[in-house]
N, C-alpha and C. Protein backbone atom coordinates (compact mmCIF):
# COMPACT_ATOMS: atom_id res chain seq x y z
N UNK A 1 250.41 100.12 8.15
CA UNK A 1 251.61 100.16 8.94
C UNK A 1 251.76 101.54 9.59
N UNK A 2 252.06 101.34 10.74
CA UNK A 2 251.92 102.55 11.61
C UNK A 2 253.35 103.66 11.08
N UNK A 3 253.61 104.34 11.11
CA UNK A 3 254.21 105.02 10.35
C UNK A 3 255.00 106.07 11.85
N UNK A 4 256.35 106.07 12.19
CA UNK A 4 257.26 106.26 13.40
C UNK A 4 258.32 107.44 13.11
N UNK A 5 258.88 107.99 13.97
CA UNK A 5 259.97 108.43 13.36
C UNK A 5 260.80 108.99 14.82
N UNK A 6 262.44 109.28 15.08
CA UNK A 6 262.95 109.69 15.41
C UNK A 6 264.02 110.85 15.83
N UNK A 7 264.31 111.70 16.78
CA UNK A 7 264.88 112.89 17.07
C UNK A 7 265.61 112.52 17.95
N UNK A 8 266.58 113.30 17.62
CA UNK A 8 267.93 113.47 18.95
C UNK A 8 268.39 115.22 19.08
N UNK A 9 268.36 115.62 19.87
CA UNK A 9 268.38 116.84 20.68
C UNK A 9 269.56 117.50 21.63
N UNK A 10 270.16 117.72 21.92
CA UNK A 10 271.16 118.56 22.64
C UNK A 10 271.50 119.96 23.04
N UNK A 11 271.35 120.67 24.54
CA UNK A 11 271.66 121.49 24.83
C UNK A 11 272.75 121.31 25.97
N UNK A 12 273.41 122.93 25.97
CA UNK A 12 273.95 123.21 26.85
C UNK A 12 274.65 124.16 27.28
N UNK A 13 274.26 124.76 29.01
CA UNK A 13 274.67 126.32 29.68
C UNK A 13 275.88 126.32 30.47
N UNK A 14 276.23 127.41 30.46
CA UNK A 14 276.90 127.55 31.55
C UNK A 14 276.57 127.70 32.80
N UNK A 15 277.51 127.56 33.84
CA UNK A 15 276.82 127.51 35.36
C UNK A 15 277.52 128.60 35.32
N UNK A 16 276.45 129.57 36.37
CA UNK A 16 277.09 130.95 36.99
C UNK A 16 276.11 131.40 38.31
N UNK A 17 277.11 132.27 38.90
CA UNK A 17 276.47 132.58 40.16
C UNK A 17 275.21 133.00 40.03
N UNK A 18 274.05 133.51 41.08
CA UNK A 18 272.97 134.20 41.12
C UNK A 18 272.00 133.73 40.57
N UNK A 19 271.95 132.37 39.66
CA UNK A 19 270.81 132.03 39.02
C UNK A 19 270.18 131.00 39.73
N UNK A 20 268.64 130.81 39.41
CA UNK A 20 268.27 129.35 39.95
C UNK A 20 268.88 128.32 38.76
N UNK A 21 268.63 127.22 39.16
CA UNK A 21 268.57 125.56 38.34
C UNK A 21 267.84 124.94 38.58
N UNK A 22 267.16 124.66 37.40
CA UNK A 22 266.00 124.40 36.99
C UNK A 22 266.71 123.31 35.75
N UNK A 23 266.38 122.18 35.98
CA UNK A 23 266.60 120.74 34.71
C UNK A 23 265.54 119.97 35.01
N UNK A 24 265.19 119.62 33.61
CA UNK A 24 263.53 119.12 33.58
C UNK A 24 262.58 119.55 34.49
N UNK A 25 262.36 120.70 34.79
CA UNK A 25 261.32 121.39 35.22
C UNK A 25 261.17 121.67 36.86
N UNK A 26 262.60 120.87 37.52
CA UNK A 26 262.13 121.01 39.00
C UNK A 26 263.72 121.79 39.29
N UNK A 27 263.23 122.69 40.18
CA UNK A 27 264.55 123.32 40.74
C UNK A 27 265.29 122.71 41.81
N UNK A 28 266.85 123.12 41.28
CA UNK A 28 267.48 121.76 42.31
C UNK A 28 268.17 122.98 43.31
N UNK A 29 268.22 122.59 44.29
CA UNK A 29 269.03 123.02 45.50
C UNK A 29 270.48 123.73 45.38
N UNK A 30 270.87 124.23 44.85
CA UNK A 30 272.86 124.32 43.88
C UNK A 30 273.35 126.33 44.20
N UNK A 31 274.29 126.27 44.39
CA UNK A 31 274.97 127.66 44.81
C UNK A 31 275.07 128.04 43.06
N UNK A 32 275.10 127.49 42.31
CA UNK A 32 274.82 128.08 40.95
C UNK A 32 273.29 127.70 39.68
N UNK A 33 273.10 128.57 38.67
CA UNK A 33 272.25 127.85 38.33
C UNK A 33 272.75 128.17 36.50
N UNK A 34 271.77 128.25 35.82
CA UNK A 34 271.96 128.19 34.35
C UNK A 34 272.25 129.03 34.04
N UNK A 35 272.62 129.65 33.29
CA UNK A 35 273.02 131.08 32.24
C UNK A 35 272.33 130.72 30.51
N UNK A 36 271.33 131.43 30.56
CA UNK A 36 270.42 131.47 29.03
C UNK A 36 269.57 132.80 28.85
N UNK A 37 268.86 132.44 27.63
CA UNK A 37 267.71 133.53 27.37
C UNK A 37 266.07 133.24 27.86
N UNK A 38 265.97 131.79 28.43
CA UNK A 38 265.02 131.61 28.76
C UNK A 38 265.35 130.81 30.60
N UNK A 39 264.73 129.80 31.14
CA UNK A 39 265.16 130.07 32.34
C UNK A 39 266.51 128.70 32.15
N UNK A 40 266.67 128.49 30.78
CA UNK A 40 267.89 127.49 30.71
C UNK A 40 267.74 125.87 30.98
N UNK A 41 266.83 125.53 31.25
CA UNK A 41 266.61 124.21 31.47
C UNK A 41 266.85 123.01 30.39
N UNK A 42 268.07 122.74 30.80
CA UNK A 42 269.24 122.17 29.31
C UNK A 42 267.97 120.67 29.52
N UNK A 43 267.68 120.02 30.08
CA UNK A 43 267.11 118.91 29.94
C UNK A 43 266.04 119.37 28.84
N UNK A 44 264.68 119.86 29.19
CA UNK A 44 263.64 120.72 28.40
C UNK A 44 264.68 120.92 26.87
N UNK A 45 265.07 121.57 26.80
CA UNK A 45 265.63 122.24 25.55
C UNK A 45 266.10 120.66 24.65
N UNK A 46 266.73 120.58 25.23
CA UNK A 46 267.19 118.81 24.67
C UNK A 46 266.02 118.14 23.91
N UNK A 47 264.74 117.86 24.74
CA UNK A 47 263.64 117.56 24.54
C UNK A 47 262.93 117.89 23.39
N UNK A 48 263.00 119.53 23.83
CA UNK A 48 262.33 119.90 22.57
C UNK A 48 263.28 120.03 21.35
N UNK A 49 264.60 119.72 20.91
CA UNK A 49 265.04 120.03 19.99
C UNK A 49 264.42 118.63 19.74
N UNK A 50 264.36 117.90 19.86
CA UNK A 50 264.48 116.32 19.43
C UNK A 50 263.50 115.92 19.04
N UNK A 51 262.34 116.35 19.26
CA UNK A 51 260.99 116.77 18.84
C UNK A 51 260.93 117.36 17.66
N UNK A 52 261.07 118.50 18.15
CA UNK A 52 261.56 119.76 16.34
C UNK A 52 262.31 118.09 15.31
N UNK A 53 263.47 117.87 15.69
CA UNK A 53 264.28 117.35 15.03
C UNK A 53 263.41 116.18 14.29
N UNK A 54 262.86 115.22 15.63
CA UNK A 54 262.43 113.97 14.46
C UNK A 54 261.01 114.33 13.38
N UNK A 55 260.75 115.70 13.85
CA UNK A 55 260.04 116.16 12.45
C UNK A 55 260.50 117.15 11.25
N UNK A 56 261.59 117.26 11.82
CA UNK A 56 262.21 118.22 10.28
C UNK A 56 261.98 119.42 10.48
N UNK A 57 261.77 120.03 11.76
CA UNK A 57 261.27 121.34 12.12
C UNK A 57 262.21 122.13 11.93
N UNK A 58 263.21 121.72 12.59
CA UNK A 58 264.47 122.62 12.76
C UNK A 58 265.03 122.87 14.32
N UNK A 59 265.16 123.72 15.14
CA UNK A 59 265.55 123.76 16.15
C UNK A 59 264.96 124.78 16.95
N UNK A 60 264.89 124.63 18.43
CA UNK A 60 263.84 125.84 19.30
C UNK A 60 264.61 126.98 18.87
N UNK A 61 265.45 127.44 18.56
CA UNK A 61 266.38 128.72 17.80
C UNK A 61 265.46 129.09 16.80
N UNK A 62 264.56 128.53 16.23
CA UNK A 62 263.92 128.94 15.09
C UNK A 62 262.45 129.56 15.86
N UNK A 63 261.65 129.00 16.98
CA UNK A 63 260.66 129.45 17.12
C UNK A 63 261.00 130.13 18.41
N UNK A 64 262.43 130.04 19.33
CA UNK A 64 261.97 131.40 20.37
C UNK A 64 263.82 131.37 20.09
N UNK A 65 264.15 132.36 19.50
CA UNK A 65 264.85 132.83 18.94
C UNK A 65 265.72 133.99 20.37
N UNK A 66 267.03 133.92 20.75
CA UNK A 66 267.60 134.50 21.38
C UNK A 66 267.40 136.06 21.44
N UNK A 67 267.39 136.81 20.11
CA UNK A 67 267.00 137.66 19.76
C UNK A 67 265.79 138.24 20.40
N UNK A 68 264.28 137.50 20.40
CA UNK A 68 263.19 138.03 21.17
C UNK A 68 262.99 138.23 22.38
N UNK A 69 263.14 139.59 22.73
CA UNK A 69 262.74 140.22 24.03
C UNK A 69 261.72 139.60 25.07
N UNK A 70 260.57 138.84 24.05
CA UNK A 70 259.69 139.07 24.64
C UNK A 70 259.76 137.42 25.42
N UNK A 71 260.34 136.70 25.27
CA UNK A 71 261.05 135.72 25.41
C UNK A 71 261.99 135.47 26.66
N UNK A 72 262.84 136.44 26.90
CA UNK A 72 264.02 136.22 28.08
C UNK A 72 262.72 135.99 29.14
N UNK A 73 263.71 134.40 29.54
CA UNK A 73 263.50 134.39 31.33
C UNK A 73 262.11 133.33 31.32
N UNK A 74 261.64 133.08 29.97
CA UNK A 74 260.32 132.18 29.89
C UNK A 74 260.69 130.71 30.68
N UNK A 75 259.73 129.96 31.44
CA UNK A 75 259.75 129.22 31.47
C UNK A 75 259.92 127.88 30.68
N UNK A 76 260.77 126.80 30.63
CA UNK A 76 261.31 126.48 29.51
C UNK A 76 259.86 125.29 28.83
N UNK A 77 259.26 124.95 29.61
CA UNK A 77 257.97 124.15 29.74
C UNK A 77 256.79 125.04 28.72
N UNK A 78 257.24 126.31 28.39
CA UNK A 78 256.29 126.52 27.52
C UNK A 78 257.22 126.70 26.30
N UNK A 79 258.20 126.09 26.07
CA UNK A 79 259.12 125.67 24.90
C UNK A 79 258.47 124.50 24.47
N UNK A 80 258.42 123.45 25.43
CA UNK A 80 258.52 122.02 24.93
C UNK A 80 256.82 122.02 24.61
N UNK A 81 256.29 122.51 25.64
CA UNK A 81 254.21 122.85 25.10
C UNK A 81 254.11 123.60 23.85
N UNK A 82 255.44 123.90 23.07
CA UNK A 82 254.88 124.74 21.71
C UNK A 82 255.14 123.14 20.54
N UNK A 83 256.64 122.76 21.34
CA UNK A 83 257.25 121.42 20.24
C UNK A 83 256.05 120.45 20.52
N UNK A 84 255.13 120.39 21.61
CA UNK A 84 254.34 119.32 21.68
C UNK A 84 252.80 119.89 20.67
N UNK A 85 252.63 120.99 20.63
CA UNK A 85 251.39 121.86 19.70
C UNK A 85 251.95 121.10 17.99
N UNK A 86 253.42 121.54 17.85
CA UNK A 86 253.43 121.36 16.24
C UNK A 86 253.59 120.02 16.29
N UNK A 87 253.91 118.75 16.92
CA UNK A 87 254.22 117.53 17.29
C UNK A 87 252.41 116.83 16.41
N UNK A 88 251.38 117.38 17.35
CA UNK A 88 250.42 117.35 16.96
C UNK A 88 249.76 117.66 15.82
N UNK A 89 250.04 118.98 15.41
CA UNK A 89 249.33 119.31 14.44
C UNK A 89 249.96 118.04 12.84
N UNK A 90 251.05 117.74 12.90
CA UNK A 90 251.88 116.67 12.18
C UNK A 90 251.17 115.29 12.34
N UNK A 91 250.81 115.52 13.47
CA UNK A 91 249.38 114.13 13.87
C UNK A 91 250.55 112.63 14.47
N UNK A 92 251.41 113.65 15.10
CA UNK A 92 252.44 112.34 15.63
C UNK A 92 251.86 112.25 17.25
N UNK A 93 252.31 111.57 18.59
CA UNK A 93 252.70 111.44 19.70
C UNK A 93 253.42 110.82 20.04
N UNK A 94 254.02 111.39 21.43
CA UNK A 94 255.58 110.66 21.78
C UNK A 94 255.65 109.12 22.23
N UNK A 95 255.97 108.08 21.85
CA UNK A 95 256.31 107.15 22.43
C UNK A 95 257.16 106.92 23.34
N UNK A 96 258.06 107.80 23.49
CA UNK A 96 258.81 107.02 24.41
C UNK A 96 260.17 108.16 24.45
N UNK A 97 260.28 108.55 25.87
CA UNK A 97 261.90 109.69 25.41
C UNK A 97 263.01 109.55 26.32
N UNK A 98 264.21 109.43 25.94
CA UNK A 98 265.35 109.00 27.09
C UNK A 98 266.07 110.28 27.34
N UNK A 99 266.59 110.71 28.45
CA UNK A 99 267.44 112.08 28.75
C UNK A 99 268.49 111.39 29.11
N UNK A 100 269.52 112.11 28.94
CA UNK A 100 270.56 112.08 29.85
C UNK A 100 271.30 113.51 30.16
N UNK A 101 271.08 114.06 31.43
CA UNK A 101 271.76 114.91 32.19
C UNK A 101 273.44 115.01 32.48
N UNK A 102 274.31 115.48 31.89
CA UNK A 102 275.76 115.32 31.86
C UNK A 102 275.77 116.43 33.26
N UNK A 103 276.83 115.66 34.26
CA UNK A 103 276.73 117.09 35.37
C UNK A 103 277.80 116.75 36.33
N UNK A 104 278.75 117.29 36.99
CA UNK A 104 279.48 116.85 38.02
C UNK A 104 278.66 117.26 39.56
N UNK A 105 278.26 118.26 39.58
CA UNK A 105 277.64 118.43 40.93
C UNK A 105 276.44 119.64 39.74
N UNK A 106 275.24 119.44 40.77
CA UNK A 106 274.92 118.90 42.22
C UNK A 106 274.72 117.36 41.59
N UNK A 107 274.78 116.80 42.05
CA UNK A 107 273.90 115.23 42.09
C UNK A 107 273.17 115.17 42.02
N UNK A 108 271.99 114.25 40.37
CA UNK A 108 270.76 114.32 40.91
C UNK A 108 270.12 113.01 41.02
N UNK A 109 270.58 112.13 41.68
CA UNK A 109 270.14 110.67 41.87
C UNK A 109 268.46 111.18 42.69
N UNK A 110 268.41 112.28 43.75
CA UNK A 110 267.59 112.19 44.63
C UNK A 110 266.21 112.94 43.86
N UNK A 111 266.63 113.52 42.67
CA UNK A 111 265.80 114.60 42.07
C UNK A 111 264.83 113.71 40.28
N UNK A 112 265.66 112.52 40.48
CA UNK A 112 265.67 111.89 38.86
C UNK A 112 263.81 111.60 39.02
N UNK A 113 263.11 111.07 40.02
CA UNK A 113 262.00 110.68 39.77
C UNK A 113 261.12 112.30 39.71
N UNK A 114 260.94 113.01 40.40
CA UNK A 114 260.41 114.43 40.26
C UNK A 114 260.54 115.11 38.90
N UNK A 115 261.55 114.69 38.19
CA UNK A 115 262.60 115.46 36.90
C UNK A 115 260.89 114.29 35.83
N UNK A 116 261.23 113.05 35.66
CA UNK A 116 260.41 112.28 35.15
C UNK A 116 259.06 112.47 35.14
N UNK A 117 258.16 112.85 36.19
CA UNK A 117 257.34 113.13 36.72
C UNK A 117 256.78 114.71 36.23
N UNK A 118 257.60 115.76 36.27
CA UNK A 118 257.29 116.72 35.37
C UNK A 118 257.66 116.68 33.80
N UNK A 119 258.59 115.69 33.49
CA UNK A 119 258.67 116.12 31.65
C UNK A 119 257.45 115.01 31.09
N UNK A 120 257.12 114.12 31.98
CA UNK A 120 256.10 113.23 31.58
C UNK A 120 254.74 113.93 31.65
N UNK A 121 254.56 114.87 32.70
CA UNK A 121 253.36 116.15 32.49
C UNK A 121 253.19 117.25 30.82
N UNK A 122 254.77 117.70 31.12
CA UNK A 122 254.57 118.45 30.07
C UNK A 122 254.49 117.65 28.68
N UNK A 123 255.40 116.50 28.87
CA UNK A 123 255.17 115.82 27.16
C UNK A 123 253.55 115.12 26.98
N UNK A 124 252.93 115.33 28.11
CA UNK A 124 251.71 114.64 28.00
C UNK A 124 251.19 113.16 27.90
N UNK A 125 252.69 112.63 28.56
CA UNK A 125 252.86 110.80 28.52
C UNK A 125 252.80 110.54 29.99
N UNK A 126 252.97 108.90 29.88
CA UNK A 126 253.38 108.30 31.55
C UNK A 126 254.18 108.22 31.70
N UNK A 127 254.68 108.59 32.77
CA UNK A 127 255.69 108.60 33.24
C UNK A 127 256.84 107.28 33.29
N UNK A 128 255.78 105.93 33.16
CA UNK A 128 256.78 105.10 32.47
C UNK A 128 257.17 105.12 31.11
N UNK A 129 257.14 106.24 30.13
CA UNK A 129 257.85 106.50 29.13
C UNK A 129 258.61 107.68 29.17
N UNK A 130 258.96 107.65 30.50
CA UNK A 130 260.21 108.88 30.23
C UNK A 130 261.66 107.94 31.33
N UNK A 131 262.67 108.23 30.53
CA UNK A 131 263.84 107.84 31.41
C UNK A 131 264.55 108.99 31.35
N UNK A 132 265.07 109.26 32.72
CA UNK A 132 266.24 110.33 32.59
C UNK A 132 267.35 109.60 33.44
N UNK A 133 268.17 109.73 32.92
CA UNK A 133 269.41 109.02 33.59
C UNK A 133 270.90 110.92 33.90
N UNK A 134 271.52 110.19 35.33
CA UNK A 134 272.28 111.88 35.53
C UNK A 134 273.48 110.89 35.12
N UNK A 135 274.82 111.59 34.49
CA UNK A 135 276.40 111.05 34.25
C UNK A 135 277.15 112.37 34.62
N UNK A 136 278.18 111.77 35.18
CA UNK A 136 279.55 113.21 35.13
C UNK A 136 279.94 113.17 34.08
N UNK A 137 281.00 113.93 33.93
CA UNK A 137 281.59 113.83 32.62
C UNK A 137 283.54 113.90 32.99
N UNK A 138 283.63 112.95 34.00
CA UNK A 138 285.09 112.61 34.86
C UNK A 138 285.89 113.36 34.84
N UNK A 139 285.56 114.83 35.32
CA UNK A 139 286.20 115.86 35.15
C UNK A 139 286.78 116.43 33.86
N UNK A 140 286.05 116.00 33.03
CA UNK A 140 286.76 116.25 31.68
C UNK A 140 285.78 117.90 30.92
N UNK A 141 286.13 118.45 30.22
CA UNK A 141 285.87 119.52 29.58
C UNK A 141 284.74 120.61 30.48
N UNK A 142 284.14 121.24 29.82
CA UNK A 142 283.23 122.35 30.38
C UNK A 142 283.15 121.66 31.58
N UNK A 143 281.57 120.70 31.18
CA UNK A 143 280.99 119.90 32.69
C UNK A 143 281.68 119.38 33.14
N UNK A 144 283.00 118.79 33.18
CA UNK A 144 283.61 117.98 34.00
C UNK A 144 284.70 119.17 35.34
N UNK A 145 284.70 120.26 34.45
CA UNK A 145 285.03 121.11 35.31
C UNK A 145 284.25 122.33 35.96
N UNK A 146 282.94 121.68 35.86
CA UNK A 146 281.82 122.43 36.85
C UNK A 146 281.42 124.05 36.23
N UNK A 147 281.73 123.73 34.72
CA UNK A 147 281.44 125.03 34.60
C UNK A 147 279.96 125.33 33.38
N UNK A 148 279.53 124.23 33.58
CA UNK A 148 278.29 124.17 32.28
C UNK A 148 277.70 122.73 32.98
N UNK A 149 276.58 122.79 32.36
CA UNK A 149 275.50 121.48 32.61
C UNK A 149 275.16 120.94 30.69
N UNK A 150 275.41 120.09 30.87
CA UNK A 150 275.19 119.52 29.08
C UNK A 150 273.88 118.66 29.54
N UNK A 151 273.02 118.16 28.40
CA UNK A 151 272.05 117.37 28.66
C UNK A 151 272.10 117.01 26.97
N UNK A 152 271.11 115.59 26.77
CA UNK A 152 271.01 115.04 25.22
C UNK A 152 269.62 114.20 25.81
N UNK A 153 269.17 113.99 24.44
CA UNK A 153 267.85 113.62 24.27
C UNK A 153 267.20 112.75 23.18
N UNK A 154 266.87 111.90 22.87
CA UNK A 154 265.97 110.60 21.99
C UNK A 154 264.76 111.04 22.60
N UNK A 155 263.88 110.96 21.04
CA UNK A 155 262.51 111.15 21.51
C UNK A 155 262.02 109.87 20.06
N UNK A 156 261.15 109.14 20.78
CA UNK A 156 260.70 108.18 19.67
C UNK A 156 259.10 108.95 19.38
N UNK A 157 258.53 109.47 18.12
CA UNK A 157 257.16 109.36 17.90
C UNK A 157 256.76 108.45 17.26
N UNK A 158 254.91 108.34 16.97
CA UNK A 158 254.12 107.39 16.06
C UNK A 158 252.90 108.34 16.03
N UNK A 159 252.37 107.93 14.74
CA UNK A 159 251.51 108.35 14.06
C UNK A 159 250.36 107.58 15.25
N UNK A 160 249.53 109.33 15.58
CA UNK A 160 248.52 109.64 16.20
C UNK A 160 247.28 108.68 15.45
């Protein structure tokens, strides 16, 4: 019996002036972008917690730690290429991972297949096993008042 297991994941930044935005790996067009220690890409981070998570790892806080210098400003794709290294060495691969992007603006109906298309690169799957779906959050709290981007994440593995 094939032997499975599951993670759920959650990040989330604030929006502020001067930065790019960058969610799941493609930069979107926006007068604001993320506020983090790495380049903030709440989708990515989501990902990889959920990863960490459905193996008992713990959380990307544990392996690139706010604290390390050497760290600020990394691309967040070599976060989720470290959760996909220990993913492996555990002798799992991903089956199957759902996002959801919480966001009032920008909109990313036009950006969702590109977004798929790179986390399906970096997780090392097809792209018909990645869904990302975008939601507002009806003006309600942080994201609903345009001041943070939230994202959440399911990642299904199986024994490699």
């Amino acid at each position: 019996m094939m032997k499975w297991r599951v993670g759920y994941g959650e990040d989330i930044h604030r929006l502020v002036p001067d930065k790019r935005l960058i969610i799941c790996g493609v930069e979107l067009p926006f007068h604001m972008g993320l506020e983090g220690h790495s380049d903030a890409d709440v989708g990515y981070h989501a990902v990889s917690d959920a990863i960490l998570g459905a193996l008992a790892l713990g959380d990307i806080g544990k392996y690139f730690p706010p604290s390390d210098e050497s760290t600020e400003g990394i691309d967040s794709a070599i976060i989720v290429s470290k959760c996909i290294s220990l993913m492996k060495d555990k002798g799992y691969r991903i089956n199957n991972v759902d996002v959801i992007i919480y966001t009032e603006a920008p909109k990313l109906r036009n950006y969702i297949d590109l977004m798929r298309e790179s986390l399906a690169k970096v997780l090392e799957i097809d792209v018909d096993d990645v869904s990302i779906k975008a939601k507002t959050n009806e003006k309600l709290d942080a994201v609903g008042l345009q001041k943070a981007i939230r994202s959440s994440a399911i990642v299904s593995l199986v024994e490699d």
